[in-house]
Protein backbone atom coordinates (compact mmCIF):
# COMPACT_ATOMS: atom_id res chain seq x y z
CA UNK A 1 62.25 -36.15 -34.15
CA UNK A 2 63.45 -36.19 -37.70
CA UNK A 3 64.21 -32.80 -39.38
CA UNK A 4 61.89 -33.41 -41.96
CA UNK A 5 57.92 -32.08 -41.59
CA UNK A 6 54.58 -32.50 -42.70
CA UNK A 7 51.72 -30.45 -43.37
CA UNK A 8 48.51 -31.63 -41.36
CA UNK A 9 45.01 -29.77 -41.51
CA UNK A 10 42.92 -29.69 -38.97
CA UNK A 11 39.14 -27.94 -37.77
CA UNK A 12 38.83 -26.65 -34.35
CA UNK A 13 35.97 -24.71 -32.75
CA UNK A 14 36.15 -21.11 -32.57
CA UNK A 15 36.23 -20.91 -29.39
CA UNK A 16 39.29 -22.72 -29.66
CA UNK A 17 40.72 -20.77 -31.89
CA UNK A 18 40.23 -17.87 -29.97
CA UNK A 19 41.48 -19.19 -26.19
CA UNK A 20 44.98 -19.59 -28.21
CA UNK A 21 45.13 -16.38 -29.16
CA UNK A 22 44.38 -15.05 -26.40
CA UNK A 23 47.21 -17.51 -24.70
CA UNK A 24 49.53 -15.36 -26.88
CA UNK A 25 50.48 -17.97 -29.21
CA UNK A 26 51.65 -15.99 -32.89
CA UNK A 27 50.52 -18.38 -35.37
CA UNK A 28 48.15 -21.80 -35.41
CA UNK A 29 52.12 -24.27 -36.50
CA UNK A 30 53.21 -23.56 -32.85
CA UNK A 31 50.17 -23.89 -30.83
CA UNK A 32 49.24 -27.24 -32.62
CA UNK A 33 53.24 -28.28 -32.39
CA UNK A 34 52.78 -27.66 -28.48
CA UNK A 35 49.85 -29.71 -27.69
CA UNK A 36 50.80 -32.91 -29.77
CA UNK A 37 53.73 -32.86 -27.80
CA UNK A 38 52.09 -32.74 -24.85
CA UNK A 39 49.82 -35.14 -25.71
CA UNK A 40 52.46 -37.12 -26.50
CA UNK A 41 54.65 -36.79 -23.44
CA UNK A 42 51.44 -36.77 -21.54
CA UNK A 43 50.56 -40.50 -23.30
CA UNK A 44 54.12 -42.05 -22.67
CA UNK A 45 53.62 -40.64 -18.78
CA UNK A 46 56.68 -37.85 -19.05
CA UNK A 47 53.82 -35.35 -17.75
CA UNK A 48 51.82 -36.17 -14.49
CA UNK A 49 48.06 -35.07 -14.95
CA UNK A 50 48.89 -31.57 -12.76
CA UNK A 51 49.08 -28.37 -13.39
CA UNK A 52 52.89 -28.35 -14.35
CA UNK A 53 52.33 -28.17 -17.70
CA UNK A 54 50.21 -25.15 -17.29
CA UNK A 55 53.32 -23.76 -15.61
CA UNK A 56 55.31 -24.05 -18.50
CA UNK A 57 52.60 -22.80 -21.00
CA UNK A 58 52.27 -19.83 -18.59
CA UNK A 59 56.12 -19.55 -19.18
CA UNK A 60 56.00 -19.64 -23.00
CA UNK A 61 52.57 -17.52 -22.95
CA UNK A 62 54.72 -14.83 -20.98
CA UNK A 63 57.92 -14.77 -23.24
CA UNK A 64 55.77 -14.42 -26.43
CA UNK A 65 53.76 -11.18 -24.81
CA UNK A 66 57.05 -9.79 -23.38
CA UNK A 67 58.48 -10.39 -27.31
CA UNK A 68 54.69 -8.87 -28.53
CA UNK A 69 54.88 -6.09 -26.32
CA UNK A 70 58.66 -5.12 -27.32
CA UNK A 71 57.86 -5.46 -31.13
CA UNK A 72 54.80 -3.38 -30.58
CA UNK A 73 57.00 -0.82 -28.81
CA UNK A 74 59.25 -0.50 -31.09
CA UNK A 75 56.36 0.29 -33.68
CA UNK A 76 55.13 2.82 -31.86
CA UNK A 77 58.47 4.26 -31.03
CA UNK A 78 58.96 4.40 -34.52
CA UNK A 79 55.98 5.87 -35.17
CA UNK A 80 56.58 8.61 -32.76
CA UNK A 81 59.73 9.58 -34.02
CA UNK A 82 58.07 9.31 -37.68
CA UNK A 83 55.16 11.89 -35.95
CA UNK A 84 57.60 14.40 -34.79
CA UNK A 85 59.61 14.45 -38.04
CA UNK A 86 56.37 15.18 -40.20
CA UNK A 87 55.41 17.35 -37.55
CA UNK A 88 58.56 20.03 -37.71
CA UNK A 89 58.21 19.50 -41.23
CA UNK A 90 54.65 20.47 -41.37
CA UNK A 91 53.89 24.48 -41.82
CA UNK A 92 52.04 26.39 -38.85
CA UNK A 93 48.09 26.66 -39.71
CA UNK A 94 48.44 30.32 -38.78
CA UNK A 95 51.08 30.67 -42.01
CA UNK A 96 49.30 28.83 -44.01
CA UNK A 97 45.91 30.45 -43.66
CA UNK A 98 47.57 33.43 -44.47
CA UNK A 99 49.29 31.85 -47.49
CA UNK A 100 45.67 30.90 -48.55
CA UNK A 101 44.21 34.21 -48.57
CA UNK A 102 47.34 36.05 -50.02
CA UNK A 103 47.50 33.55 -52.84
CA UNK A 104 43.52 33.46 -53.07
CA UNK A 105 43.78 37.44 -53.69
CA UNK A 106 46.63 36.86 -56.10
CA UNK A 107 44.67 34.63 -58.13
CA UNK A 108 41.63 37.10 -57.72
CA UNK A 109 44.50 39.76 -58.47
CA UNK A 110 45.50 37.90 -61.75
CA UNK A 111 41.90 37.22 -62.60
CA UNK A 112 41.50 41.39 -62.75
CA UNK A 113 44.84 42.01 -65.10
CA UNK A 114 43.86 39.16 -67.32
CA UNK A 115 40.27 40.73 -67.84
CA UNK A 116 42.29 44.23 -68.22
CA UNK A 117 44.42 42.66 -70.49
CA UNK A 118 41.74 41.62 -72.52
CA UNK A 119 40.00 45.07 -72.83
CA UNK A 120 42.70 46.61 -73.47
CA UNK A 121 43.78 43.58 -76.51
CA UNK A 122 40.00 44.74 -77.72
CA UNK A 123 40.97 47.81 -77.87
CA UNK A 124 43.99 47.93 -79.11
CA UNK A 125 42.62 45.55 -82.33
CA UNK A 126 39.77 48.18 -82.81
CA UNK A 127 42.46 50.88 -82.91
CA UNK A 128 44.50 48.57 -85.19
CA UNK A 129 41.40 48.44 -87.30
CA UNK A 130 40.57 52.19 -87.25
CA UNK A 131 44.37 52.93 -88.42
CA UNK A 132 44.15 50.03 -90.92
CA UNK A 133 40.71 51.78 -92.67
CA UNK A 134 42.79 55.02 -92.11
CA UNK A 135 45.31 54.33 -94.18
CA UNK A 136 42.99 52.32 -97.11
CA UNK A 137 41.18 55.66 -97.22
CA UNK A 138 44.64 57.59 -97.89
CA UNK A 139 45.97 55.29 -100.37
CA UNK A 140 42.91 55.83 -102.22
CA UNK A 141 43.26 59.17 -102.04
CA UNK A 142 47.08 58.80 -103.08
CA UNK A 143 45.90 57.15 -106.46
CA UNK A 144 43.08 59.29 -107.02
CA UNK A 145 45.74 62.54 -106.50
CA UNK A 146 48.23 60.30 -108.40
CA UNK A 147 45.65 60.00 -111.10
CA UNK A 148 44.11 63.90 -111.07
CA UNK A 149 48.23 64.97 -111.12
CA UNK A 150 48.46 62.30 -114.23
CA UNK A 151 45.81 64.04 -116.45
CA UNK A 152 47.05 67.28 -115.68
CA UNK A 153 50.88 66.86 -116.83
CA UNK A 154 48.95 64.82 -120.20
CA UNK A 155 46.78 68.50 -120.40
CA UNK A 156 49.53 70.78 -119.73
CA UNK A 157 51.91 68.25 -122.40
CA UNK A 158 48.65 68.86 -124.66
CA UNK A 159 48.84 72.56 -124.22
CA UNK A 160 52.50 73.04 -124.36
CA UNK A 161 52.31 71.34 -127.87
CA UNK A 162 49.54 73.53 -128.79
CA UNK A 163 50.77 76.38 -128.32
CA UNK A 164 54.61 75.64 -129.82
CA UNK A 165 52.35 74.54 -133.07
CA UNK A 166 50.78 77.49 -133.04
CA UNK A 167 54.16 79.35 -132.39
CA UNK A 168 55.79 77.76 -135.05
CA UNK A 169 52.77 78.70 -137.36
CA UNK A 170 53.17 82.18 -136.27
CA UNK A 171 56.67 81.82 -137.38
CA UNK A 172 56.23 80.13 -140.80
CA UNK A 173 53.46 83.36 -142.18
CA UNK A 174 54.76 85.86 -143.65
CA UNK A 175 57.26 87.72 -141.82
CA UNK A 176 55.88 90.72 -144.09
CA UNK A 177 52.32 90.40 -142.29
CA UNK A 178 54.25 91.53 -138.90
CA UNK A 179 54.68 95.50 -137.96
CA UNK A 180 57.63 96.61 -136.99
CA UNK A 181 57.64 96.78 -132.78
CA UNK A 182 57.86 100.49 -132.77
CA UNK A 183 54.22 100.95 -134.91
CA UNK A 184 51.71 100.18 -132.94
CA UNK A 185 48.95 102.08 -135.47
């Protein structure tokens, strides 16, 4: 045989199809290569019409379900192994029920001092306000008492320059006009 090869297509029953998987052939390439060389060796008269042949496919049927059943062994040794490591890493349902309920009453827990939080933020802006109109009213009253104090040092400057003029013109008539500060009659 030369080292070179050819694609070929071919239709075959089910049925067919189905007895060579089941002879444990892996893929179509190898059962076909098998039976044209049979039918080849078969045609040049290599392979007497008995059941020797079967022997031999019997052979080749076995070695490729040993090799199946190792591969397939190894996957599920694998897979065990795989199992037991997610399985000591995996936490006990016990714990973790118990985690569930501690962190659902957490959140429930948080869900309370947020809503406290909140009243109390109300409140605390209401106060702000309160203090805020508090302190409006006393600077009004500041300016107002600012103001009142203002007129009164402008009166009392009024009077104090009232009553120096009318020292002054006490001072300017006639000495002459005054009694001496021993007669009083």
């Amino acid at each position: 045989m030369s080292d070179t090869k050819r694609k070929i297509s071919a239709w075959i029953p089910s049925a067919l199809y189905d007895d060579i998987e089941k002879a444990g052939y892996t893929s179509p390439t190898i059962a076909v290569t098998k039976g044209l060389e049979l039918l080849i060796k078969k045609q040049a008269g290599d392979i007497p019409e008995t059941s020797g042949h079967k022997a031999e496919t019997i052979g080749d049927n076995w070695e490729t379900s040993r090799r199946q059943l190792e591969t397939e062994r190894e996957n599920l040794m694998n897979e065990i192994e795989r199992l037991k490591v997610s399985l000591e890493g995996a936490p006990d349902p016990v714990e973790l029920a118990q985690l569930r309920a501690r962190s659902e009453e957490l959140e429930k827990h948080n869900e309370t001092l947020l809503n406290e939080l909140k009243r109390n933020d109300e409140h605390q802006q209401n106060r702000i306000e309160d203090l805020k109109n508090h302190i409006y009213s006393l600077d009004n009253q500041m300016r107002t008492k600012d103001d009142q104090i203002e007129k009164l040092n402008e009166n009392m400057h009024k009077q104090a320059v009232h009553l120096q003029t009318l020292l002054n013109q006490k001072a300017i008539e006639a000495p002459e006009n005054k009694k001496a500060w021993y007669k009083f009659w």
